[in-house]
PDB file of N, CA and C in Angstrom:
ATOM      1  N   UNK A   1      67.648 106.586  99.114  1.00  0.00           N
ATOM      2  CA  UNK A   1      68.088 107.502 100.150  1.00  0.00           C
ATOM      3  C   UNK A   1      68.745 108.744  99.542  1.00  0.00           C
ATOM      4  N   UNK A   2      68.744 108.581  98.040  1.00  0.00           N
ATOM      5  CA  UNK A   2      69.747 109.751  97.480  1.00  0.00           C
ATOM      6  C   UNK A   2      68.385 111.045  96.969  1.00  0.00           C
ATOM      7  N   UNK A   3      67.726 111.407  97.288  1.00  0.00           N
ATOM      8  CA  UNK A   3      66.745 112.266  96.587  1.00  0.00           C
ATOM      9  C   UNK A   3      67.435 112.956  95.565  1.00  0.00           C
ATOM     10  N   UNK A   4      68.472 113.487  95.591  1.00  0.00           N
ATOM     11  CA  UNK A   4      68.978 114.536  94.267  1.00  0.00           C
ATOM     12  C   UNK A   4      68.776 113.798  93.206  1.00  0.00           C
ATOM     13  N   UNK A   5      68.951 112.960  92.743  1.00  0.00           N
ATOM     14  CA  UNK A   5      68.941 112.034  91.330  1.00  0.00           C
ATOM     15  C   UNK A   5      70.257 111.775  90.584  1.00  0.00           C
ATOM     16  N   UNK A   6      71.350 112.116  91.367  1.00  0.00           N
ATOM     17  CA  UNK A   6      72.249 112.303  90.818  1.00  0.00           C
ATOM     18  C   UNK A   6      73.119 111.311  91.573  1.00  0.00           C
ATOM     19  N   UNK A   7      73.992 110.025  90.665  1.00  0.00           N
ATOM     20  CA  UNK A   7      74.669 109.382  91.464  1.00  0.00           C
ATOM     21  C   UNK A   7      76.325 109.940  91.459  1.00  0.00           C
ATOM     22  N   UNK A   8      77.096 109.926  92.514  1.00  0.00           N
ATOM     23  CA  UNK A   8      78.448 110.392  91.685  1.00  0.00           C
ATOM     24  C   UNK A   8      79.561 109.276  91.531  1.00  0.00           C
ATOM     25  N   UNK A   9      80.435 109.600  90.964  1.00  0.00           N
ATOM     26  CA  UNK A   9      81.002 108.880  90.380  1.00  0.00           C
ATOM     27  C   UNK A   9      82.935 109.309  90.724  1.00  0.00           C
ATOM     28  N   UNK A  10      83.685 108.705  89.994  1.00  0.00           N
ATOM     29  CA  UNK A  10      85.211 108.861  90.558  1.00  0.00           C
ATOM     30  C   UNK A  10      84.963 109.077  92.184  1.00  0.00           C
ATOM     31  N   UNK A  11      85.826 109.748  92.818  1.00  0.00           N
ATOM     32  CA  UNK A  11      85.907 109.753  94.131  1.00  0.00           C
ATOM     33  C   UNK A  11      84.901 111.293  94.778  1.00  0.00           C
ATOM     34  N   UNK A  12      83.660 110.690  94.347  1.00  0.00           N
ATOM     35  CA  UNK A  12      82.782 111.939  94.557  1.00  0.00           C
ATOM     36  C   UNK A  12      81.895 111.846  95.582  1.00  0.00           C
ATOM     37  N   UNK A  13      80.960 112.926  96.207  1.00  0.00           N
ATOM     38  CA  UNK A  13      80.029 112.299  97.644  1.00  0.00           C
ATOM     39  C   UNK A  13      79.215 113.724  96.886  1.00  0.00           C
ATOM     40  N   UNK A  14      77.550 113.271  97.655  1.00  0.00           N
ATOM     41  CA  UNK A  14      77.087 113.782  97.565  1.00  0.00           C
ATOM     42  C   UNK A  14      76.597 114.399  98.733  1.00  0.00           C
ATOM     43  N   UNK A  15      76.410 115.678  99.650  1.00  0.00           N
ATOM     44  CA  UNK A  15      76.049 116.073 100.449  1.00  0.00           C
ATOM     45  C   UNK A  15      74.771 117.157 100.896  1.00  0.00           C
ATOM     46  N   UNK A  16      74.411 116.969 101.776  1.00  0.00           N
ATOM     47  CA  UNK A  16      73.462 118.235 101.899  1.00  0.00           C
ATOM     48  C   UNK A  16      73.573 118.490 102.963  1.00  0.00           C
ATOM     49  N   UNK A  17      73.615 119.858 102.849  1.00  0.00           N
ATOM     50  CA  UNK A  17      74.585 120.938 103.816  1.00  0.00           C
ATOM     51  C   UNK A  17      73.009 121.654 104.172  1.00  0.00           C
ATOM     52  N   UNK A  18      73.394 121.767 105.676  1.00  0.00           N
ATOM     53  CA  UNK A  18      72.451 122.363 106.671  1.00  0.00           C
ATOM     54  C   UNK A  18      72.420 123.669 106.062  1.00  0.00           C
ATOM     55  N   UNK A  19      70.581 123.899 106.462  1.00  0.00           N
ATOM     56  CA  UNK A  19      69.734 125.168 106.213  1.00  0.00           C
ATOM     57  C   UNK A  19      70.672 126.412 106.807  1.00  0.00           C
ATOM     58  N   UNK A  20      71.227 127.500 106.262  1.00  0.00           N
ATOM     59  CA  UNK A  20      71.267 128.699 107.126  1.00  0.00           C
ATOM     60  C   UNK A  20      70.452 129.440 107.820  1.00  0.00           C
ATOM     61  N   UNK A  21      70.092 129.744 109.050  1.00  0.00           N
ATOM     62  CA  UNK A  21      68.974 130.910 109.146  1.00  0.00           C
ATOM     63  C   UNK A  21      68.810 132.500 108.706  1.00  0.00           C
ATOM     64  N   UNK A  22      67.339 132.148 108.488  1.00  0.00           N
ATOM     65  CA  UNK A  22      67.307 133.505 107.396  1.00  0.00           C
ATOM     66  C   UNK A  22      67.066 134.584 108.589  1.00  0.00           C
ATOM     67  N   UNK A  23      66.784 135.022 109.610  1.00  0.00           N
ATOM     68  CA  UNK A  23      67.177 135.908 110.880  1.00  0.00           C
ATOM     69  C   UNK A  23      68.294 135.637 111.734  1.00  0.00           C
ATOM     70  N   UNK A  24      68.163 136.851 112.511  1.00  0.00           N
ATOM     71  CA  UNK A  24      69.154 136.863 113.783  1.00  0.00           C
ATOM     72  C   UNK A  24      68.327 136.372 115.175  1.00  0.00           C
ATOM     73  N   UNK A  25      69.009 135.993 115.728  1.00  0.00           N
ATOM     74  CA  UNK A  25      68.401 135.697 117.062  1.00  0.00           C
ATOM     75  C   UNK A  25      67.268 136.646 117.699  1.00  0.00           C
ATOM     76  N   UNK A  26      67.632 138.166 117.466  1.00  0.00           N
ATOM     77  CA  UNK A  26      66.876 138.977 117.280  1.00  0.00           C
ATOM     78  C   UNK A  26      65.708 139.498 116.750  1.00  0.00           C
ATOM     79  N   UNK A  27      65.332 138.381 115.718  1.00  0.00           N
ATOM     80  CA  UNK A  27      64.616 138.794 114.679  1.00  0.00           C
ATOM     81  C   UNK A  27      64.845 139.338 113.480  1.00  0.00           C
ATOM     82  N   UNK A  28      66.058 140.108 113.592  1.00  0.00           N
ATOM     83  CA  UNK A  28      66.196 140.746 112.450  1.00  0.00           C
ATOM     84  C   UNK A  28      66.252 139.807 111.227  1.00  0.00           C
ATOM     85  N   UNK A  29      65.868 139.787 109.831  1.00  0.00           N
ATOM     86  CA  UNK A  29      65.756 139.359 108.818  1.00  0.00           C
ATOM     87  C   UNK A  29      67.312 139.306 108.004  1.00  0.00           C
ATOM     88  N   UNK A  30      68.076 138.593 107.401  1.00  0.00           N
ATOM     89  CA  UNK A  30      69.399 138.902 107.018  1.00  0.00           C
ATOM     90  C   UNK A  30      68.802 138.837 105.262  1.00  0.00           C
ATOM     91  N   UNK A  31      70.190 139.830 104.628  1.00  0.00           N
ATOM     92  CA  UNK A  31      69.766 140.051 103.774  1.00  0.00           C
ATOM     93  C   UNK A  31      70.189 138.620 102.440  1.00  0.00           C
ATOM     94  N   UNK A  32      69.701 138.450 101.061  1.00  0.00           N
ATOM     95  CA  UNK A  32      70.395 137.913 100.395  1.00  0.00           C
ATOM     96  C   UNK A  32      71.399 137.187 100.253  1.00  0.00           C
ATOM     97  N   UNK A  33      72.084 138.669 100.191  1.00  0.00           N
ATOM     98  CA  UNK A  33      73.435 137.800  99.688  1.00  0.00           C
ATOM     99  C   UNK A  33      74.233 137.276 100.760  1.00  0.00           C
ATOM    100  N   UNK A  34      73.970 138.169 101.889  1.00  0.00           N
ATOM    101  CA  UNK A  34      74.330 137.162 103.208  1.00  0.00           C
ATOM    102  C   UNK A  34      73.857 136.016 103.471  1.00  0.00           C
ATOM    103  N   UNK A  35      72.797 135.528 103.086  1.00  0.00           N
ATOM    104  CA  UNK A  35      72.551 134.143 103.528  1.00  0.00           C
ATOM    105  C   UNK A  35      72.964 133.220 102.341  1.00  0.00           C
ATOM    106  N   UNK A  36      73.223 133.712 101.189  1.00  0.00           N
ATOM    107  CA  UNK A  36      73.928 132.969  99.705  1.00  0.00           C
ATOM    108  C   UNK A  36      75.451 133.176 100.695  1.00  0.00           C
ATOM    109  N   UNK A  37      76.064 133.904 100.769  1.00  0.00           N
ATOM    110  CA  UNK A  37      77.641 133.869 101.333  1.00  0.00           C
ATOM    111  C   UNK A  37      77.900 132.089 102.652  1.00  0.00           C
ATOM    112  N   UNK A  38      76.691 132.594 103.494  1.00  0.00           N
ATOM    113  CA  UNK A  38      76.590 131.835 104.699  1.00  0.00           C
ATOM    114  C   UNK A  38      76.703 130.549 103.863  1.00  0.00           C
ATOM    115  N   UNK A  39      75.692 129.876 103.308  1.00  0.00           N
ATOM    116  CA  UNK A  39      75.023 129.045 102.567  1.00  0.00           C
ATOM    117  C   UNK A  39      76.127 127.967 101.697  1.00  0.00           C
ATOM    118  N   UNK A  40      76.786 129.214 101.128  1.00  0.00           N
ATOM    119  CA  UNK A  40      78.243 128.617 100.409  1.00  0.00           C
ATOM    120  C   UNK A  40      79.525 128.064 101.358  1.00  0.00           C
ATOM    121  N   UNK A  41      79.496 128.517 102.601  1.00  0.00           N
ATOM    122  CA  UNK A  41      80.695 128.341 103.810  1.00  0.00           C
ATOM    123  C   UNK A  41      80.115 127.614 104.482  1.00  0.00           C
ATOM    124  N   UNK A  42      78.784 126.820 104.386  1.00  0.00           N
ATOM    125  CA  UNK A  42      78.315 125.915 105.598  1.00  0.00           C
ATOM    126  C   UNK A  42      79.066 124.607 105.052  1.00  0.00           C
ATOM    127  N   UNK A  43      79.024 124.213 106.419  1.00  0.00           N
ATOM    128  CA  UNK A  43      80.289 122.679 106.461  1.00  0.00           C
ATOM    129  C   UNK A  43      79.816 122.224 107.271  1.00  0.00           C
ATOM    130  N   UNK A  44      78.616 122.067 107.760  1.00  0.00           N
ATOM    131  CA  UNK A  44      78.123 120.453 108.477  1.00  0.00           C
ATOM    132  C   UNK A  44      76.783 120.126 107.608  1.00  0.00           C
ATOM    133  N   UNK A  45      76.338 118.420 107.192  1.00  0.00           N
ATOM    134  CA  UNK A  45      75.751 118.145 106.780  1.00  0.00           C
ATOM    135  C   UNK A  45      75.281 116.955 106.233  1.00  0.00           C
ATOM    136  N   UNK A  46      75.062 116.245 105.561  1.00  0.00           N
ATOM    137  CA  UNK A  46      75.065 115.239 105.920  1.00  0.00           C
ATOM    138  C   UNK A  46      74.942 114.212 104.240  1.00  0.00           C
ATOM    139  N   UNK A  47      75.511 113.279 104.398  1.00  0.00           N
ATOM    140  CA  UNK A  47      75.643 112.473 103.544  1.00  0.00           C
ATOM    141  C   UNK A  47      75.438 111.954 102.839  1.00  0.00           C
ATOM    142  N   UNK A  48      74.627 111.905 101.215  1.00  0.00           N
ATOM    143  CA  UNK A  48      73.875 111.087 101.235  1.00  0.00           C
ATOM    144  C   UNK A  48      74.128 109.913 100.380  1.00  0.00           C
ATOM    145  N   UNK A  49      75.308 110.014  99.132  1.00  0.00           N
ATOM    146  CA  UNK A  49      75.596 108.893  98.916  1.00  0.00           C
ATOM    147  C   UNK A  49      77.470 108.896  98.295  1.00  0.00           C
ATOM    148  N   UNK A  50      78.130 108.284  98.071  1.00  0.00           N
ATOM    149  CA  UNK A  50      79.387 108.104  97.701  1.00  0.00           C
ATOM    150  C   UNK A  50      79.426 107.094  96.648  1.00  0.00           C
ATOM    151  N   UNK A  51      80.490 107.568  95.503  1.00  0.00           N
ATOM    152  CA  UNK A  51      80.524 106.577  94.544  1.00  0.00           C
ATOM    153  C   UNK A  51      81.139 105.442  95.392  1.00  0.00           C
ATOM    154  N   UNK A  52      81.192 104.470  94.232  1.00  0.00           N
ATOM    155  CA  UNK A  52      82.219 102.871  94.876  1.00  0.00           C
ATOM    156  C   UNK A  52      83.648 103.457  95.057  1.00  0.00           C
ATOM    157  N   UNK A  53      84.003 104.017  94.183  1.00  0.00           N
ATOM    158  CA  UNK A  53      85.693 104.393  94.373  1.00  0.00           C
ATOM    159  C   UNK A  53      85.715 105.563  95.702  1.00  0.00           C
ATOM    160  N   UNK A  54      85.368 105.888  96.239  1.00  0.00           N
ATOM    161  CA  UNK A  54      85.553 107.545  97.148  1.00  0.00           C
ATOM    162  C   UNK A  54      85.888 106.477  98.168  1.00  0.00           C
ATOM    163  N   UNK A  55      86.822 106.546  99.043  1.00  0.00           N
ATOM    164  CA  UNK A  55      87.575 106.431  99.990  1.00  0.00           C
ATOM    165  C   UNK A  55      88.094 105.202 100.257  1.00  0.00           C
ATOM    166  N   UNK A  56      88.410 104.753  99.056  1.00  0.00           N
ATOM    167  CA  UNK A  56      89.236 103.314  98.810  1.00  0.00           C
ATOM    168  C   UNK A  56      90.806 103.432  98.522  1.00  0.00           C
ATOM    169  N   UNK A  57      91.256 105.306  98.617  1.00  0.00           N
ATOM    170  CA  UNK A  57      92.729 105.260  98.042  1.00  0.00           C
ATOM    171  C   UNK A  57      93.580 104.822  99.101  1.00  0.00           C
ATOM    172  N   UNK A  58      93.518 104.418 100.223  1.00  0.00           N
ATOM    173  CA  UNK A  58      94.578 104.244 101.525  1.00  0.00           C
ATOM    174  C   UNK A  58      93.834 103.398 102.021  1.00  0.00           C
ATOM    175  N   UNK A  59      94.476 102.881 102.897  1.00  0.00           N
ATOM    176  CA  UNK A  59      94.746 101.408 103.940  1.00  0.00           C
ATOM    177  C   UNK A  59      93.851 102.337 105.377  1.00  0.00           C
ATOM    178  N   UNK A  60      92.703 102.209 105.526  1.00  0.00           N
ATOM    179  CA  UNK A  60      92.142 102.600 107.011  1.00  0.00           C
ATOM    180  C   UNK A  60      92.832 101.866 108.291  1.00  0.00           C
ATOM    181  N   UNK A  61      93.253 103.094 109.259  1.00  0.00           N
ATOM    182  CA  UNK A  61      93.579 102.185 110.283  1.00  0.00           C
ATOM    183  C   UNK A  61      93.184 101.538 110.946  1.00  0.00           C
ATOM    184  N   UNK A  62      93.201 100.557 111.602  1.00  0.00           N
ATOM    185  CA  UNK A  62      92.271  99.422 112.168  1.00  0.00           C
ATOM    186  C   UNK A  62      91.258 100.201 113.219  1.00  0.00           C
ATOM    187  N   UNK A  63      90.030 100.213 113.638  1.00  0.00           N
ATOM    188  CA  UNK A  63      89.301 100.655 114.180  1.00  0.00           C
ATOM    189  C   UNK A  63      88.673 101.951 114.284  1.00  0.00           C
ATOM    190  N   UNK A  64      88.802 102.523 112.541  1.00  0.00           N
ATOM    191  CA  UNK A  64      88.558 103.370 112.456  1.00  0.00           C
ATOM    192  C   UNK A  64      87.560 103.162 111.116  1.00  0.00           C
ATOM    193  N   UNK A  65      86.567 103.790 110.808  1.00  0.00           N
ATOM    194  CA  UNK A  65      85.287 104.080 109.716  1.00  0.00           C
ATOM    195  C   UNK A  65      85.398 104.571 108.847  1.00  0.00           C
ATOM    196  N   UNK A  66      85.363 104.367 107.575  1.00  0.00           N
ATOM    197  CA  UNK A  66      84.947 105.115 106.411  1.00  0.00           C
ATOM    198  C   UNK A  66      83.475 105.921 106.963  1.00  0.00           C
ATOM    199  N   UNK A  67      83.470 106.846 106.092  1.00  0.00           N
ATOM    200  CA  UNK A  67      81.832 107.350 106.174  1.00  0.00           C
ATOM    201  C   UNK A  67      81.226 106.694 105.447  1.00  0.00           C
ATOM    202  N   UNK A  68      79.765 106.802 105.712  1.00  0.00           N
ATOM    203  CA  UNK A  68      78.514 105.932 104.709  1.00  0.00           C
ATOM    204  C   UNK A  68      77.363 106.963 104.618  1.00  0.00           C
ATOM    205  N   UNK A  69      76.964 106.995 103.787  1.00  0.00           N
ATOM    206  CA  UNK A  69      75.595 107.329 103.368  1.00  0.00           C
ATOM    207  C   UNK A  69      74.586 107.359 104.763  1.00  0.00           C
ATOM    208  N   UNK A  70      74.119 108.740 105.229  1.00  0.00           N
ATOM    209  CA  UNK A  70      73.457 108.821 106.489  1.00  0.00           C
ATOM    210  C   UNK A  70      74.193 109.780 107.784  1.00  0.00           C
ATOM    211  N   UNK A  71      75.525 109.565 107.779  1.00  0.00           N
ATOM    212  CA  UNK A  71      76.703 110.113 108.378  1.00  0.00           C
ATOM    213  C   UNK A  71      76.577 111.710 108.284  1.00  0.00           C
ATOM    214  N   UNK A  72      76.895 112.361 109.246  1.00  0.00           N
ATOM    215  CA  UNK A  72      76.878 113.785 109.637  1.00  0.00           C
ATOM    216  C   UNK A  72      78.570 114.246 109.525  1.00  0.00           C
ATOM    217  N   UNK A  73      78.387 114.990 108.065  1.00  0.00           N
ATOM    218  CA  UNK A  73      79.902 115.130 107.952  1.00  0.00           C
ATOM    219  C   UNK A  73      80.641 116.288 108.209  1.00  0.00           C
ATOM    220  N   UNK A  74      81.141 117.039 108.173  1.00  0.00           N
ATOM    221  CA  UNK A  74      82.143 118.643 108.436  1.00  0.00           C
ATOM    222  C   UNK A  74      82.699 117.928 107.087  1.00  0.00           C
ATOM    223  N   UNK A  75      82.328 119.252 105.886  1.00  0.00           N
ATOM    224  CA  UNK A  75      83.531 119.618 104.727  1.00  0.00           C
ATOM    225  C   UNK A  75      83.990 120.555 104.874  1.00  0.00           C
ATOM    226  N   UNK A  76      85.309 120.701 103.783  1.00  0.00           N
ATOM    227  CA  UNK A  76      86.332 121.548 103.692  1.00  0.00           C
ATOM    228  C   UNK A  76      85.085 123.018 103.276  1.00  0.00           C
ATOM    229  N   UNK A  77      85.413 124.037 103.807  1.00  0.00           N
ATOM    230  CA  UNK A  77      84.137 125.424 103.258  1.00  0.00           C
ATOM    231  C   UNK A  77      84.721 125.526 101.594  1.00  0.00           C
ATOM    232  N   UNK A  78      83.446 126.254 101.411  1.00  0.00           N
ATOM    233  CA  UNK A  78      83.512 126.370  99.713  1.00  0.00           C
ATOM    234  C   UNK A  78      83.765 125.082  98.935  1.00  0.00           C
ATOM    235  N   UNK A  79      83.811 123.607  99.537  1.00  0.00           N
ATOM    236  CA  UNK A  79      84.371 122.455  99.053  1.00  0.00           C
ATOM    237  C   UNK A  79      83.197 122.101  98.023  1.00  0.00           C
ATOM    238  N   UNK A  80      83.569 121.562  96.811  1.00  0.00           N
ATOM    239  CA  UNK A  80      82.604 120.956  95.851  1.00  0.00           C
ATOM    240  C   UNK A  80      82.649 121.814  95.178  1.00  0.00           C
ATOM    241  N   UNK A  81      80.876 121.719  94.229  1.00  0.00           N
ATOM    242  CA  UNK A  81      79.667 122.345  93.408  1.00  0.00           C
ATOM    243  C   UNK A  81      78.345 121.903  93.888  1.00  0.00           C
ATOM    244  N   UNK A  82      78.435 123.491  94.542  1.00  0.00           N
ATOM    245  CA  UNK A  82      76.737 123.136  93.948  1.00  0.00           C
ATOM    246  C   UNK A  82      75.548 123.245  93.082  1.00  0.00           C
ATOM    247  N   UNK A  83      74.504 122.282  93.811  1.00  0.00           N
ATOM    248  CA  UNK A  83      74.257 121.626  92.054  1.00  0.00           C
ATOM    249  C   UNK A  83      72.206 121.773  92.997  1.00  0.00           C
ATOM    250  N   UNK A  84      71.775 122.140  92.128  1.00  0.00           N
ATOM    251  CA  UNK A  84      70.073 121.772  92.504  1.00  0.00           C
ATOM    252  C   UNK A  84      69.825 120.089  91.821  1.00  0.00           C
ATOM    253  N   UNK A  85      69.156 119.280  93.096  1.00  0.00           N
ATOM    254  CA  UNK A  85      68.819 117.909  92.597  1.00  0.00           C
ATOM    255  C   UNK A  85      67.346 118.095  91.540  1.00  0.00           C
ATOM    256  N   UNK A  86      66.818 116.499  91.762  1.00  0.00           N
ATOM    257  CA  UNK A  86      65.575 116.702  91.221  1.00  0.00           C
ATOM    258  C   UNK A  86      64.309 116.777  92.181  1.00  0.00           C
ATOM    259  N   UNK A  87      64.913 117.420  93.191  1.00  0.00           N
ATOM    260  CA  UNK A  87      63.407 117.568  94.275  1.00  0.00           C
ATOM    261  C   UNK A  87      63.492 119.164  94.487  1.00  0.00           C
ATOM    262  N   UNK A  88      64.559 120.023  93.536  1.00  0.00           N
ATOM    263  CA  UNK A  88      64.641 121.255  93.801  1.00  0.00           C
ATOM    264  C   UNK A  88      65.483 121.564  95.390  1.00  0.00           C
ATOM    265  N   UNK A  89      65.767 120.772  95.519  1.00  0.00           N
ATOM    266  CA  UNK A  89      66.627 120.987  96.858  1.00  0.00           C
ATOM    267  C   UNK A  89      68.112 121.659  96.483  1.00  0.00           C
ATOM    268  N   UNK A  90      69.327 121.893  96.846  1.00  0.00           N
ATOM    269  CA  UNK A  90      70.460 122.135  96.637  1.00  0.00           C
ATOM    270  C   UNK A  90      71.270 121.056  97.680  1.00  0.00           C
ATOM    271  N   UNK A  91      71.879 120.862  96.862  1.00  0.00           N
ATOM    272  CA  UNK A  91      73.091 119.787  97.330  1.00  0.00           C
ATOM    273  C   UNK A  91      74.585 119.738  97.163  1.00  0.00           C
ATOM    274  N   UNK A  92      75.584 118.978  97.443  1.00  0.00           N
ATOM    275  CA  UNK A  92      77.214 119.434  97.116  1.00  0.00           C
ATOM    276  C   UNK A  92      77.801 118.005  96.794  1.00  0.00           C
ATOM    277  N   UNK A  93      77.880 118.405  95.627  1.00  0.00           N
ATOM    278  CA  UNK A  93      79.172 117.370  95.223  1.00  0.00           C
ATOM    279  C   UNK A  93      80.464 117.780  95.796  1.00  0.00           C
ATOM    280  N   UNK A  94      81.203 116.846  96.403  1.00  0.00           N
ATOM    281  CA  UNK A  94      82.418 116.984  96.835  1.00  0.00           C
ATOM    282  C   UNK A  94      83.796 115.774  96.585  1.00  0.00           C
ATOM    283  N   UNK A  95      84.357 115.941  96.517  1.00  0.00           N
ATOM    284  CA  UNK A  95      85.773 114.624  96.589  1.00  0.00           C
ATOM    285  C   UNK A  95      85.699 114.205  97.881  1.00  0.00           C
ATOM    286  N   UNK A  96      85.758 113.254  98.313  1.00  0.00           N
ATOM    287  CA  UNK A  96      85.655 112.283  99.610  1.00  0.00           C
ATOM    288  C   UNK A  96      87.042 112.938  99.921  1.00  0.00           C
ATOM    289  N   UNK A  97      87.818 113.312  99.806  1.00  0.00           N
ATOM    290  CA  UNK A  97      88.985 114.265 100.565  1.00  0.00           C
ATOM    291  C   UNK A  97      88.539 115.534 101.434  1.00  0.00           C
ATOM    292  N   UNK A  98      87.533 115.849 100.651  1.00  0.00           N
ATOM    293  CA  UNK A  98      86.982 117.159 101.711  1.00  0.00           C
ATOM    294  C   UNK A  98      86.496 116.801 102.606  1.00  0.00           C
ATOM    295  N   UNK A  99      85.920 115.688 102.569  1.00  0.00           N
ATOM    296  CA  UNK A  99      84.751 115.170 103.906  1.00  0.00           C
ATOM    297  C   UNK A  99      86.086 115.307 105.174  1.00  0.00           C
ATOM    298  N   UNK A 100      86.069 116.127 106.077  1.00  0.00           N
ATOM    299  CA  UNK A 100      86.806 116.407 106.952  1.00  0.00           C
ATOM    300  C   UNK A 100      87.223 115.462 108.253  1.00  0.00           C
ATOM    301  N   UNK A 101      85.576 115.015 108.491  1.00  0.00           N
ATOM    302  CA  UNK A 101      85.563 114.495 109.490  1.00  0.00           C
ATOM    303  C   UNK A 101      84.239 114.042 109.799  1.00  0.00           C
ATOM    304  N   UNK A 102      83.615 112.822 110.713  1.00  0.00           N
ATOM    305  CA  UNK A 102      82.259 112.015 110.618  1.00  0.00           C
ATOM    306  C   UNK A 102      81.599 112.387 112.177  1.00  0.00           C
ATOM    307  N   UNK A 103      80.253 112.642 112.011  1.00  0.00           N
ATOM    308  CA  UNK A 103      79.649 112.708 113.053  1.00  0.00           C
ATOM    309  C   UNK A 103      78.956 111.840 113.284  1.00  0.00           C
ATOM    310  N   UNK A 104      77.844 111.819 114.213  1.00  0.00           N
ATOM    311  CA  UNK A 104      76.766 110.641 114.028  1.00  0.00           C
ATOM    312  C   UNK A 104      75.745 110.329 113.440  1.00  0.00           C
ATOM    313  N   UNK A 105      75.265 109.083 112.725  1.00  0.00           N
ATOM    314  CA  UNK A 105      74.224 109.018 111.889  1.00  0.00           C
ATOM    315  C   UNK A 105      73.354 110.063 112.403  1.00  0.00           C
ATOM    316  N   UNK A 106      72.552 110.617 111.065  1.00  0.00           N
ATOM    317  CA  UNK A 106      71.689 111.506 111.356  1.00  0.00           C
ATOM    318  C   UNK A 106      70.241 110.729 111.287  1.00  0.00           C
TER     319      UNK A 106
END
């Protein structure tokens, strides 16, 4: 389920952060570095794997979830590195601290 090839490790997650669009609603075409700016500040996306250690430092409160692998997450913006996998895709290493908050399996 991890396509990047990359497993992480210490308290790390691997994510892939939703496509920006390359127009405006309008049509208009956006340029470059605007969609590299966009691209770098996107924060929803989705999950794809977590080392063993990432979100084992605290006591969860009862009826509440860790995230898992599949999970639609909100990170902290600019959170991580990114890194190109081995399918040529781009992806984000992050600290399971950034993962903000869990949406629904995607």
């Amino acid at each position: 389920m991890n396509p990047s090839g990359f497993e992480p490790t210490e308290f790390n997650c691997v994510v892939v952060v939703d496509k920006v669009e390359e127009k405006t609603k309008g049509g208009v075409f956006l340029p470059d570095h605007h969609k590299d700016r966009e691209q770098s500040a996107s924060v929803i996306g989705t999950m794809l794997a977590a080392s063993p250690l990432a979100f084992t430092y605290e006591a969860w409160p009862e009826g509440s979830r860790k995230p898992t692998a599949g999970d639609r997450v909100l990170i902290a913006k600019y959170a991580g590195t990114i890194f190109t996998g081995k399918d040529g895709q781009e992806y984000r290493m992050c600290k399971d601290k950034d993962i903000l908050a869990i949406g629904a399996k995607a």
